[in-house]
C-alpha atoms as a PDB file:
ATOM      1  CA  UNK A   1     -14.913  -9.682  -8.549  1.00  0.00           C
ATOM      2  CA  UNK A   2     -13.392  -6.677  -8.079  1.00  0.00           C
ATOM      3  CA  UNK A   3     -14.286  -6.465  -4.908  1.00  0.00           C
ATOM      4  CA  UNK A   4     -12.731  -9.784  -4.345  1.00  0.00           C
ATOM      5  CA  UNK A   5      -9.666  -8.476  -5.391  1.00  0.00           C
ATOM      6  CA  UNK A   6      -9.073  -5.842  -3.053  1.00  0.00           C
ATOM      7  CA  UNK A   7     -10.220  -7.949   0.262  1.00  0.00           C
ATOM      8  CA  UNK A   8      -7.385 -10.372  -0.686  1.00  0.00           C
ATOM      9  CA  UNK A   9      -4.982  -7.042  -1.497  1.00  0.00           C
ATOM     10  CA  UNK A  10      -5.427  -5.726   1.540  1.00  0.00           C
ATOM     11  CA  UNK A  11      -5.638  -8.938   3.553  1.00  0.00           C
ATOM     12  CA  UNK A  12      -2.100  -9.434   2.165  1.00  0.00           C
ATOM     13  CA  UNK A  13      -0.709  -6.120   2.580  1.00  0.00           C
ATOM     14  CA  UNK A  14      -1.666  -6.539   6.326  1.00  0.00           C
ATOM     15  CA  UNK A  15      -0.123  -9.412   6.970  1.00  0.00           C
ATOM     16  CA  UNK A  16       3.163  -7.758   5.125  1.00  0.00           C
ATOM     17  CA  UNK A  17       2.681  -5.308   7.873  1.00  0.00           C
ATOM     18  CA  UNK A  18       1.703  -6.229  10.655  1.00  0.00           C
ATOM     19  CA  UNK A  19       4.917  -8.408  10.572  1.00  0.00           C
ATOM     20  CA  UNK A  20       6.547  -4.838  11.004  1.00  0.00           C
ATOM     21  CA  UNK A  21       4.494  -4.415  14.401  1.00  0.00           C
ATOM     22  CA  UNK A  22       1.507  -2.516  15.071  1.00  0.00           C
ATOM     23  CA  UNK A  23      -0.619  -0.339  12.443  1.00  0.00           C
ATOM     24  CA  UNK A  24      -3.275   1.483  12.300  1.00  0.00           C
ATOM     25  CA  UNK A  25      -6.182  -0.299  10.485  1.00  0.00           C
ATOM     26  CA  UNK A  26      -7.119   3.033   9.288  1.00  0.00           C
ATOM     27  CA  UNK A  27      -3.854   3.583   7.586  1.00  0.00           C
ATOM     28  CA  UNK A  28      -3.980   0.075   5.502  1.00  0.00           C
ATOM     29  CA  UNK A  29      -7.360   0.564   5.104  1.00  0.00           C
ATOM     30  CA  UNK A  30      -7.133   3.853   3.065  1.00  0.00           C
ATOM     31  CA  UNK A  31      -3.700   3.131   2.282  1.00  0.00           C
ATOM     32  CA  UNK A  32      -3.411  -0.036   0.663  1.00  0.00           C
ATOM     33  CA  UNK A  33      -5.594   0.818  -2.040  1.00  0.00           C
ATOM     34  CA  UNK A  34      -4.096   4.366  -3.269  1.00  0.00           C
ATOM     35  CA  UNK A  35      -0.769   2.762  -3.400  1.00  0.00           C
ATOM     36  CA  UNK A  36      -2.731   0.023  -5.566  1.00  0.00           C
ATOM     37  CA  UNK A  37      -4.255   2.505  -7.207  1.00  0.00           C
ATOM     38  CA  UNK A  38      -1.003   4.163  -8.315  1.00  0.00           C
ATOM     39  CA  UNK A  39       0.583   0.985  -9.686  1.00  0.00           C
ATOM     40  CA  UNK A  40      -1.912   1.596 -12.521  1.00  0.00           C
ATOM     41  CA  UNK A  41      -0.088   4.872 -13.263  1.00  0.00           C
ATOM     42  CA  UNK A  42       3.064   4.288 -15.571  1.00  0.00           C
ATOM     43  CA  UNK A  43       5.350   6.405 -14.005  1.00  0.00           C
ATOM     44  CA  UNK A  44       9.045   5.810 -13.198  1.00  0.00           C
ATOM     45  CA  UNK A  45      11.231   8.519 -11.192  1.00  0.00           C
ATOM     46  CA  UNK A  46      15.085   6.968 -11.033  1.00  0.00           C
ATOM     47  CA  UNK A  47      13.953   3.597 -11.017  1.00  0.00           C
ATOM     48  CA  UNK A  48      11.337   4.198  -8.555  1.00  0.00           C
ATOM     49  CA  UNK A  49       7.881   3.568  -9.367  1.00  0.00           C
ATOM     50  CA  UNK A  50       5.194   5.164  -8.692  1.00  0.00           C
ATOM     51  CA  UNK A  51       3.747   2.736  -6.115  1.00  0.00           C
ATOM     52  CA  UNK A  52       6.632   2.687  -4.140  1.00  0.00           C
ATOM     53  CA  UNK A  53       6.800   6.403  -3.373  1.00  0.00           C
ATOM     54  CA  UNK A  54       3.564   6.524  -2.779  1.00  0.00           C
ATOM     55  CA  UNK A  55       3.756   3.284  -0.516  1.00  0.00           C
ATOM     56  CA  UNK A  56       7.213   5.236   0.692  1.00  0.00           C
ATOM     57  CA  UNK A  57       4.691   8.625   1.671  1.00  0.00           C
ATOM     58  CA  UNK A  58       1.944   6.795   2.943  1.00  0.00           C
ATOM     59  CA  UNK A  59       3.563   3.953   5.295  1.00  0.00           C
ATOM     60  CA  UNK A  60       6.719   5.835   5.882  1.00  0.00           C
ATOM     61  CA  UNK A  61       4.738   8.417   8.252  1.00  0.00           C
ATOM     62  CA  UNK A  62       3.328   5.582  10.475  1.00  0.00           C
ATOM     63  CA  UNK A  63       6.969   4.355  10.854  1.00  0.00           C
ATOM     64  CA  UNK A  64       7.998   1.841   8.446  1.00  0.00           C
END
């Protein structure tokens, strides 16, 4: 099930993506799930949430 989970999480996070342009399948791959991962964490900087800086960190170095 949880494996489930993830194959539609990242299916859907690469069609978010790739609707940007080109990226590396390495780079959703690996990605996707820490910035899932982190979502789990409840932390909120400013009104920022964890997930979205590290979505920000890991995404924003490929360009988006």
């Amino acid at each position: 099930m949880t494996l489930l989970t993830h194959a539609l999480n990242i299916g859907a996070g690469a069609q978010v993506y790739l609707a940007f342009g080109h990226l590396d399948a390495a780079r959703l791959f690996f990605g996707l799930p820490m910035v899932t991962f982190s979502a789990a964490v409840p932390i909120t900087l400013s009104g920022f949430g964890l997930r979205e800086l590290v979505a920000m960190q890991v995404f924003g170095q490929a360009g988006y």
